[in-house]
C-alpha atoms as a PDB file:
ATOM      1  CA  UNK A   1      -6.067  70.005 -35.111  1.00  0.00           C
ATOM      2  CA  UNK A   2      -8.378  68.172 -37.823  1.00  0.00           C
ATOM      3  CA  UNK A   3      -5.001  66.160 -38.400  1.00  0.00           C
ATOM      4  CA  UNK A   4      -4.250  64.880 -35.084  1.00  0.00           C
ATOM      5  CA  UNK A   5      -8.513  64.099 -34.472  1.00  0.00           C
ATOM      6  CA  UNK A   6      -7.832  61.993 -37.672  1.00  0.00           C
ATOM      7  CA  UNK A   7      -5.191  60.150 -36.478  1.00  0.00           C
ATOM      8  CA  UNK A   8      -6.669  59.007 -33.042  1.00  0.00           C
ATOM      9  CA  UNK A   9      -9.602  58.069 -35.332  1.00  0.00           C
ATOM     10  CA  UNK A  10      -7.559  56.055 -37.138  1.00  0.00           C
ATOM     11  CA  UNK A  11      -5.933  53.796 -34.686  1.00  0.00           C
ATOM     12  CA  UNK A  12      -9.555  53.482 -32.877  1.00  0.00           C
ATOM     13  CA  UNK A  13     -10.923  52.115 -35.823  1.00  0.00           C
ATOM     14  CA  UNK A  14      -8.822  48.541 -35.432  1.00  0.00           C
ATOM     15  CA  UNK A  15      -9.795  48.086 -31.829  1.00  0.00           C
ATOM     16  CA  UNK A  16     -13.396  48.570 -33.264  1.00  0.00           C
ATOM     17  CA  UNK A  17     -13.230  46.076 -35.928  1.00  0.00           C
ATOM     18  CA  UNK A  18     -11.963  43.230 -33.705  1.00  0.00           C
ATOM     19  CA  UNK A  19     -14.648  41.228 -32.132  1.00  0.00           C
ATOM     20  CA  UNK A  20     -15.588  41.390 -28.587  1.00  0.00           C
ATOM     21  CA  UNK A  21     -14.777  37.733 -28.255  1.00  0.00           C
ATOM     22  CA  UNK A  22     -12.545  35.752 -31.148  1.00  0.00           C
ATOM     23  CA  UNK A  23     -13.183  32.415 -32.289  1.00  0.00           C
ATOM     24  CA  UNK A  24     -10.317  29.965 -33.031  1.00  0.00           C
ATOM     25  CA  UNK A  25     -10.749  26.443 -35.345  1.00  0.00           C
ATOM     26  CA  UNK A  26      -8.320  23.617 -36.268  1.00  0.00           C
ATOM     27  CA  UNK A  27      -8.191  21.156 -39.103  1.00  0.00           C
ATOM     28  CA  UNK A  28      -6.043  19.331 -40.923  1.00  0.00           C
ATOM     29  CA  UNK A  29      -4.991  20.486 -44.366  1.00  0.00           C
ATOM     30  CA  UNK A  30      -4.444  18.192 -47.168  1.00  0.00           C
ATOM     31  CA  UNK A  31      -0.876  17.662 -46.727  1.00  0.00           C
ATOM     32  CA  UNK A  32      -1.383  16.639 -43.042  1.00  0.00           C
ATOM     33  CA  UNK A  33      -0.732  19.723 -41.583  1.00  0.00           C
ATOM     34  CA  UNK A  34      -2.537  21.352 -38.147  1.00  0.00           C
ATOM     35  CA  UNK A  35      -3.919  24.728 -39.027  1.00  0.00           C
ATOM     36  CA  UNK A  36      -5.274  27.182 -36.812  1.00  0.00           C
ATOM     37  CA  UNK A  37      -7.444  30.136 -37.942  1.00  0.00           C
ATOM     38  CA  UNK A  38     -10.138  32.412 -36.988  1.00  0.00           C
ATOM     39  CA  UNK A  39     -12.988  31.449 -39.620  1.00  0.00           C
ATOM     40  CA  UNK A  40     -15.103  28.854 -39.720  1.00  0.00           C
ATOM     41  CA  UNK A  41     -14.075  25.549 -42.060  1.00  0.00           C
ATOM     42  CA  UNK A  42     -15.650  22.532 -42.730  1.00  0.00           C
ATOM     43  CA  UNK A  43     -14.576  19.741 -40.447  1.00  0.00           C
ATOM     44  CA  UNK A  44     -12.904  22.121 -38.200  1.00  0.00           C
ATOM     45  CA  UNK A  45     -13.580  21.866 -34.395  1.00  0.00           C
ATOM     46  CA  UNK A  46     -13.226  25.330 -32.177  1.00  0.00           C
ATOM     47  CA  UNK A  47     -10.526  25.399 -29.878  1.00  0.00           C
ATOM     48  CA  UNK A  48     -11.676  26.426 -26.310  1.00  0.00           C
ATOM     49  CA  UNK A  49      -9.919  29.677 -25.122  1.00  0.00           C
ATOM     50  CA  UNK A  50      -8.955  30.525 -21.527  1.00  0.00           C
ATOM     51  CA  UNK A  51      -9.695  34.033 -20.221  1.00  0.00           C
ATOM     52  CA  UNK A  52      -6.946  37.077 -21.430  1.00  0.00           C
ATOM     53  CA  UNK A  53      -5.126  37.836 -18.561  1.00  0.00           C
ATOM     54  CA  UNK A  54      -5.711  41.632 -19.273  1.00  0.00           C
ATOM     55  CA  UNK A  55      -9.785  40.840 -18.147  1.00  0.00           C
ATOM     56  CA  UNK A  56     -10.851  42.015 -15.190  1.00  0.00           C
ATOM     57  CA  UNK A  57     -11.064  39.031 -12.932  1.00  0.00           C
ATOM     58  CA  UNK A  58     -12.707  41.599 -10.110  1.00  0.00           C
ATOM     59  CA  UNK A  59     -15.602  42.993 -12.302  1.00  0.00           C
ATOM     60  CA  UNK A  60     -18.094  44.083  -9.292  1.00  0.00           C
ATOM     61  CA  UNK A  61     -14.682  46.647  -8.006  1.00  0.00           C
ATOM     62  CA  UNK A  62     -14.062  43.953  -4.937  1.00  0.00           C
ATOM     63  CA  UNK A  63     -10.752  44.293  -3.273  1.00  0.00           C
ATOM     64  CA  UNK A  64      -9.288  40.702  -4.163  1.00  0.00           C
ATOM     65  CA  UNK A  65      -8.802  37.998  -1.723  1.00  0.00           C
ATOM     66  CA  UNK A  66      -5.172  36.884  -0.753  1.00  0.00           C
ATOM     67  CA  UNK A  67      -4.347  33.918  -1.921  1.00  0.00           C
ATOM     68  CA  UNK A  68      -3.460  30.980   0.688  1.00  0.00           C
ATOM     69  CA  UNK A  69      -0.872  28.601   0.572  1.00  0.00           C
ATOM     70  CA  UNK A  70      -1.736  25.105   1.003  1.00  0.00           C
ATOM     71  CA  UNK A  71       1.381  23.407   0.687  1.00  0.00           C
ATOM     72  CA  UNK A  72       1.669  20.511   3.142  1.00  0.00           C
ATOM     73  CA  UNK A  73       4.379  21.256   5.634  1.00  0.00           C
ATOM     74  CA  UNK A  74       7.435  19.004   5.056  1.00  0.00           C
ATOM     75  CA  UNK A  75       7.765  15.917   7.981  1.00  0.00           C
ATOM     76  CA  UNK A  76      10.393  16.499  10.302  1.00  0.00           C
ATOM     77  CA  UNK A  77      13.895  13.730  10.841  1.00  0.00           C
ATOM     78  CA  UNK A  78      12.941  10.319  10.954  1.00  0.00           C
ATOM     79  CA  UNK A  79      13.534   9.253  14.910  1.00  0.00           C
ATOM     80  CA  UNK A  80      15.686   6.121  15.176  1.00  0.00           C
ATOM     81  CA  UNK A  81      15.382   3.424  17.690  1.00  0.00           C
ATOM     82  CA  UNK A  82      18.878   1.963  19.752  1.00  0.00           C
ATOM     83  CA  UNK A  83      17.341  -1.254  19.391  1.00  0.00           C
ATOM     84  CA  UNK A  84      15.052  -3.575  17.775  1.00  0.00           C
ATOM     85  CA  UNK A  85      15.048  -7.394  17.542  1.00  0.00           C
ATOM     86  CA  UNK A  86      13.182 -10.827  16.722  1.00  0.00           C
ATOM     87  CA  UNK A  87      12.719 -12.266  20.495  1.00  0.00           C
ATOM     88  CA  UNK A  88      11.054 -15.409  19.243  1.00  0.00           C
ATOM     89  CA  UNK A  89      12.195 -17.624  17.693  1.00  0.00           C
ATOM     90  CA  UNK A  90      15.741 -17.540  18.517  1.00  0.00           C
ATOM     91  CA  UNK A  91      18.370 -16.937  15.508  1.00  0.00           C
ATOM     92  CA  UNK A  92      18.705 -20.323  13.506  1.00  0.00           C
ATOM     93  CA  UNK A  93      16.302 -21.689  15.399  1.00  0.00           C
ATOM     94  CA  UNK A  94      14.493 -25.440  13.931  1.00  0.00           C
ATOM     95  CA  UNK A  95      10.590 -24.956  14.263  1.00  0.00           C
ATOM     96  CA  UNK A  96       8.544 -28.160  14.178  1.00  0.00           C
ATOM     97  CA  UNK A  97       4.952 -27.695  13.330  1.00  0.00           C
ATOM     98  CA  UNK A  98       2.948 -29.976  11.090  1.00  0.00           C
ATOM     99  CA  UNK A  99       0.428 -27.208   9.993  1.00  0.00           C
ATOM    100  CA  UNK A 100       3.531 -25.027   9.402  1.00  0.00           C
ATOM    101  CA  UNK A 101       2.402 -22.575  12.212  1.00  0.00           C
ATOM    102  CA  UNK A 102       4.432 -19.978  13.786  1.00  0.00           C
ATOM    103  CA  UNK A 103       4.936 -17.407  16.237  1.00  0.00           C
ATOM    104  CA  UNK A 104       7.001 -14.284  16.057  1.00  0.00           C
ATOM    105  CA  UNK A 105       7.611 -12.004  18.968  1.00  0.00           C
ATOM    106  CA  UNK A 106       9.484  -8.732  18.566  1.00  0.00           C
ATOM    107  CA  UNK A 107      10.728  -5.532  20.443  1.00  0.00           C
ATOM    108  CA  UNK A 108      12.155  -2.588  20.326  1.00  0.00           C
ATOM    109  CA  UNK A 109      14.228   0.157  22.899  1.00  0.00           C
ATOM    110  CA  UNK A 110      12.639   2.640  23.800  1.00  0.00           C
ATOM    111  CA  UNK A 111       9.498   1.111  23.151  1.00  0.00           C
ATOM    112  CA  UNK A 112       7.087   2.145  19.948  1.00  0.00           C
ATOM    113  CA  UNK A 113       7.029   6.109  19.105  1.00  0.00           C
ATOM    114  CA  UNK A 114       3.227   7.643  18.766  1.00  0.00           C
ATOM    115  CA  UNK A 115       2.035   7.097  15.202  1.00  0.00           C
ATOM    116  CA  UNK A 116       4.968   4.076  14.883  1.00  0.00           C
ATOM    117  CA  UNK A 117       4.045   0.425  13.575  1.00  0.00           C
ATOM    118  CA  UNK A 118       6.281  -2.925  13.629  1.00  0.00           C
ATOM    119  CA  UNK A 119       5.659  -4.880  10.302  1.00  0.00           C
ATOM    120  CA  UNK A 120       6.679  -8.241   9.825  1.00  0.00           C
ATOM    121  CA  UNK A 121       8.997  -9.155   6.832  1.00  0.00           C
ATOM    122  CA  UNK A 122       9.020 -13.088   5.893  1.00  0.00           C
ATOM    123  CA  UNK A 123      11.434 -13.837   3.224  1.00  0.00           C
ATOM    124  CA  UNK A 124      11.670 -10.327   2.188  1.00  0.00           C
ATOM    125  CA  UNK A 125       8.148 -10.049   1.921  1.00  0.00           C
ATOM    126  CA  UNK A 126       5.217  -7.835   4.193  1.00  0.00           C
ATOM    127  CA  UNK A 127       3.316 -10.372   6.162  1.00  0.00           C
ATOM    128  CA  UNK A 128       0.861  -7.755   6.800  1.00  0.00           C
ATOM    129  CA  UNK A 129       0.148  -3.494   7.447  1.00  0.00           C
ATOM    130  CA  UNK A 130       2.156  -2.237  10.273  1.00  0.00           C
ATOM    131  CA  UNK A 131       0.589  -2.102  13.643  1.00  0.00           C
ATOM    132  CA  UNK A 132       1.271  -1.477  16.914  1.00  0.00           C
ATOM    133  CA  UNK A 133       1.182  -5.377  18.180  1.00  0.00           C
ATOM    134  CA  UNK A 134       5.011  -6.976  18.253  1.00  0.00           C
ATOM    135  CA  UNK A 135       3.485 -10.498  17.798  1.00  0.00           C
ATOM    136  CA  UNK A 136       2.624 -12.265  14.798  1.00  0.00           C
ATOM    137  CA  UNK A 137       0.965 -15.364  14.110  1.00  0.00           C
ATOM    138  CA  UNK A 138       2.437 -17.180  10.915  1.00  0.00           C
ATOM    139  CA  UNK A 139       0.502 -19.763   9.343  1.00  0.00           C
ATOM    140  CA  UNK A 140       1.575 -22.847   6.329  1.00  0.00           C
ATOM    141  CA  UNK A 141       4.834 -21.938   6.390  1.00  0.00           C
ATOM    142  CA  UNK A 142       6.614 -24.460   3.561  1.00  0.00           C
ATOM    143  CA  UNK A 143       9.159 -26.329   5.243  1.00  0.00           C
ATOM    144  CA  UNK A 144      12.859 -25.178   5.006  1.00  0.00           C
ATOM    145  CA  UNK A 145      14.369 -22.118   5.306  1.00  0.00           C
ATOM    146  CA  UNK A 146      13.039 -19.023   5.512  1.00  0.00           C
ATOM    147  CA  UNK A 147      14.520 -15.256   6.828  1.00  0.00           C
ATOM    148  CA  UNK A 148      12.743 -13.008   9.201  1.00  0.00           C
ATOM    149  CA  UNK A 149      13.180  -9.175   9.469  1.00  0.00           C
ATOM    150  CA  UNK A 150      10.863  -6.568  11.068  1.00  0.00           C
ATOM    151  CA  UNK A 151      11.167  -3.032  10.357  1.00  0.00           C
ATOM    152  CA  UNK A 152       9.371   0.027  12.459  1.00  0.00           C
ATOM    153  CA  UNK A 153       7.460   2.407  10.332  1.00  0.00           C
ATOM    154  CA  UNK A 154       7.068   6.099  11.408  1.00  0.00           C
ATOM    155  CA  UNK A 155       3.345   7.976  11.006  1.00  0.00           C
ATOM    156  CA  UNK A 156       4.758   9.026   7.320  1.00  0.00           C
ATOM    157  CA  UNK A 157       5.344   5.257   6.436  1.00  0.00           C
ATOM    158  CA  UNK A 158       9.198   6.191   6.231  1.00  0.00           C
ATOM    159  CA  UNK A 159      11.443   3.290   7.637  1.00  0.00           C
ATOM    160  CA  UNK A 160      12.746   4.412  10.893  1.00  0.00           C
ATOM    161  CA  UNK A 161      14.831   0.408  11.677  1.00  0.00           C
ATOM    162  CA  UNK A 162      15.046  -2.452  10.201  1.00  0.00           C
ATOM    163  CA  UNK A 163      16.601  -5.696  11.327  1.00  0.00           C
ATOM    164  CA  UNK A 164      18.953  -7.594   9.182  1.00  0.00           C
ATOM    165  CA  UNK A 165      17.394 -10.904   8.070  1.00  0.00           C
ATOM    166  CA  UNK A 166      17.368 -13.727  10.517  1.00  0.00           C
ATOM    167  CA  UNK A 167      17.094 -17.430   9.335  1.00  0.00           C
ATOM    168  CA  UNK A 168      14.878 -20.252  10.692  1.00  0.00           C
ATOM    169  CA  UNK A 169      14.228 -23.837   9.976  1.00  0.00           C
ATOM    170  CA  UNK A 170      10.341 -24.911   9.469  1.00  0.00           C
ATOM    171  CA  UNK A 171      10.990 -28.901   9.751  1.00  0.00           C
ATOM    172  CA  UNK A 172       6.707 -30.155   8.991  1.00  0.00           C
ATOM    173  CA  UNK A 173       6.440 -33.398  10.626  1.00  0.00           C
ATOM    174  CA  UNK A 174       3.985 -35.537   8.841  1.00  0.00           C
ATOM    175  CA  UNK A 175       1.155 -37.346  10.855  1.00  0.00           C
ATOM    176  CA  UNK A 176       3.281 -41.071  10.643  1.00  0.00           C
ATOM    177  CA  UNK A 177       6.147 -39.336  12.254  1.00  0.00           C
ATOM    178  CA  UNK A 178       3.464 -37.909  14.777  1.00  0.00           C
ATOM    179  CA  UNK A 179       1.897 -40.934  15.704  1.00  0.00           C
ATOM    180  CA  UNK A 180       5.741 -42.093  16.440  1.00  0.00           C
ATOM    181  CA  UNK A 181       6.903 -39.134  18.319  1.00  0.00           C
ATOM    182  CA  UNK A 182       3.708 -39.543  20.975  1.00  0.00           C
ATOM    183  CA  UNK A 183       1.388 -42.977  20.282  1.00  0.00           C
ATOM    184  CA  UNK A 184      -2.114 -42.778  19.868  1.00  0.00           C
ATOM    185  CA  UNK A 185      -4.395 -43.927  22.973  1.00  0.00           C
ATOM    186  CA  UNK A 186      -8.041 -44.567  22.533  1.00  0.00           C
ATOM    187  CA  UNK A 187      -8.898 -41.709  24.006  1.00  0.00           C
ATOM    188  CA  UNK A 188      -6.781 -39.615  21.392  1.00  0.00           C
ATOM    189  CA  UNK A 189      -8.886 -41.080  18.217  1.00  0.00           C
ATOM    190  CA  UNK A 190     -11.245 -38.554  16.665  1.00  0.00           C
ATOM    191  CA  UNK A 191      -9.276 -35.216  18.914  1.00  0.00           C
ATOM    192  CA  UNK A 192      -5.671 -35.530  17.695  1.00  0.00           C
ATOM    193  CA  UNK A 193      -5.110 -34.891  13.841  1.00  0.00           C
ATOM    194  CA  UNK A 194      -2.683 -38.208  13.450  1.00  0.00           C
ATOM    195  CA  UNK A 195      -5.138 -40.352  14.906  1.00  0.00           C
ATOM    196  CA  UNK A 196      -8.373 -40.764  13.073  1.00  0.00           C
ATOM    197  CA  UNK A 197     -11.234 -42.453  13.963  1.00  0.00           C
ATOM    198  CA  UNK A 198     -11.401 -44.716  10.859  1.00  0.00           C
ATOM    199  CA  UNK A 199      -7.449 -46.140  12.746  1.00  0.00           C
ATOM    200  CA  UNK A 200      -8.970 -46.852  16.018  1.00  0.00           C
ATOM    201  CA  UNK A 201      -8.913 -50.686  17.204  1.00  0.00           C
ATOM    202  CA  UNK A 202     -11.827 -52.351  17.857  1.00  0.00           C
ATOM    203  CA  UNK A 203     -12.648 -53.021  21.678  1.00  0.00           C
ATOM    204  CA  UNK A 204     -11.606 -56.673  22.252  1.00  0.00           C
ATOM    205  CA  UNK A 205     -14.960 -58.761  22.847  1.00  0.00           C
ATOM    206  CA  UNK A 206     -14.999 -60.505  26.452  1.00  0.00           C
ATOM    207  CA  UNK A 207     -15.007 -64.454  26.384  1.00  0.00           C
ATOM    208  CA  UNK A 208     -17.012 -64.590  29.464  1.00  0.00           C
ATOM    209  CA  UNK A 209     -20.079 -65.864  28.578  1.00  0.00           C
ATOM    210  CA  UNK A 210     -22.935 -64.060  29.654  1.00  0.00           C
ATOM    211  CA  UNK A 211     -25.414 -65.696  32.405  1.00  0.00           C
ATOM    212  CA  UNK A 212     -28.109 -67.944  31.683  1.00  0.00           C
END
């Protein structure tokens, strides 16, 4: 009996020792090495230690809460359109515009989805955020030739069609060539870009003498 008391005593005696909550500290040796230990050193920093897992994490005896999952619910097929185009301008089509301004009309069957956008591709690139309008007004295009492509974007930004790339000419006529394709009349000096007011003529002066 006094043998088996001792016993018990003795393996209760380690769990006494040990303190209620350890402290661990790192440093680096002289050879360079990380060490890890449970006394204090100088120039060691304590090493912050997460809750044991064998702690009650319900101390007041409350039934724990379920947990909830919040995972996002996965977006369903991507629907896909029988049809969409570039209406204006036509394919291959030579655009004349001395400020290098354009137009772009597109569509698509059936028409745009709830939550769908038409964006605008010039040379490959966005020419804005998808939206809901199918025209676009392009501005200083360089002159030559460029590619135009839209593509419909569903309400997870996935690509739901996309045209294949359709080439235009942007032919910039200067003002000279302007002034030759329609002649300036006085009336058209100070409105009309190619005809400035510093080029209009001087009014003839009459050679009727005025009355005496």
């Amino acid at each position: 009996m006094i043998g088996s008391l001792l016993r018990a005593l003795g393996l209760a005696l380690p769990l006494v020792a040990l303190p209620a909550a350890a402290e661990i500290y790192t440093y680096t040796d002289s050879q360079g090495n990380r060490v890890f230990t449970d006394q204090p050193h100088k120039g060691a920093t304590r090493v912050p230690l997460t809750p044991s897992n064998r702690m009650s994490a319900n101390p007041h005896g409350q039934a724990p809460k379920p947990s909830v999952s919040k995972t996002t619910p996965r977006p369903g097929p991507i629907f896909h359109y029988q049809m969409v185009r570039v209406l204006v301008p036509d394919p291959d089509a030579t655009v004349r515009s001395a400020e290098g301004n354009l137009i772009v009309s597109v569509t698509s069957e059936p028409g745009l989805q709830a939550g769908h956008g038409y964006r605008l591709l010039l040379d490959g690139k966005p020419t804005r955020e998808a939206g809901t309008s199918p025209v676009f007004a392009l501005e200083n295009i360089d002159r030559g030739t460029h590619q135009l492509a839209v593509e419909i974007l569903d309400e997870h930004g996935r690509i739901a069609e996309r045209t294949a790339n359709q080439p235009f000419h942007m032919v910039r006529m200067s003002l000279s060539q302007k002034r030759q394709a329609k002649p300036c009349q006085l009336a058209d000096y100070g409105q009309r870009p190619e005809c400035p007011l510093a080029d209009k003529p001087k009014e003839e002066e009459s050679s009727i003498l005025p009355f005496l």
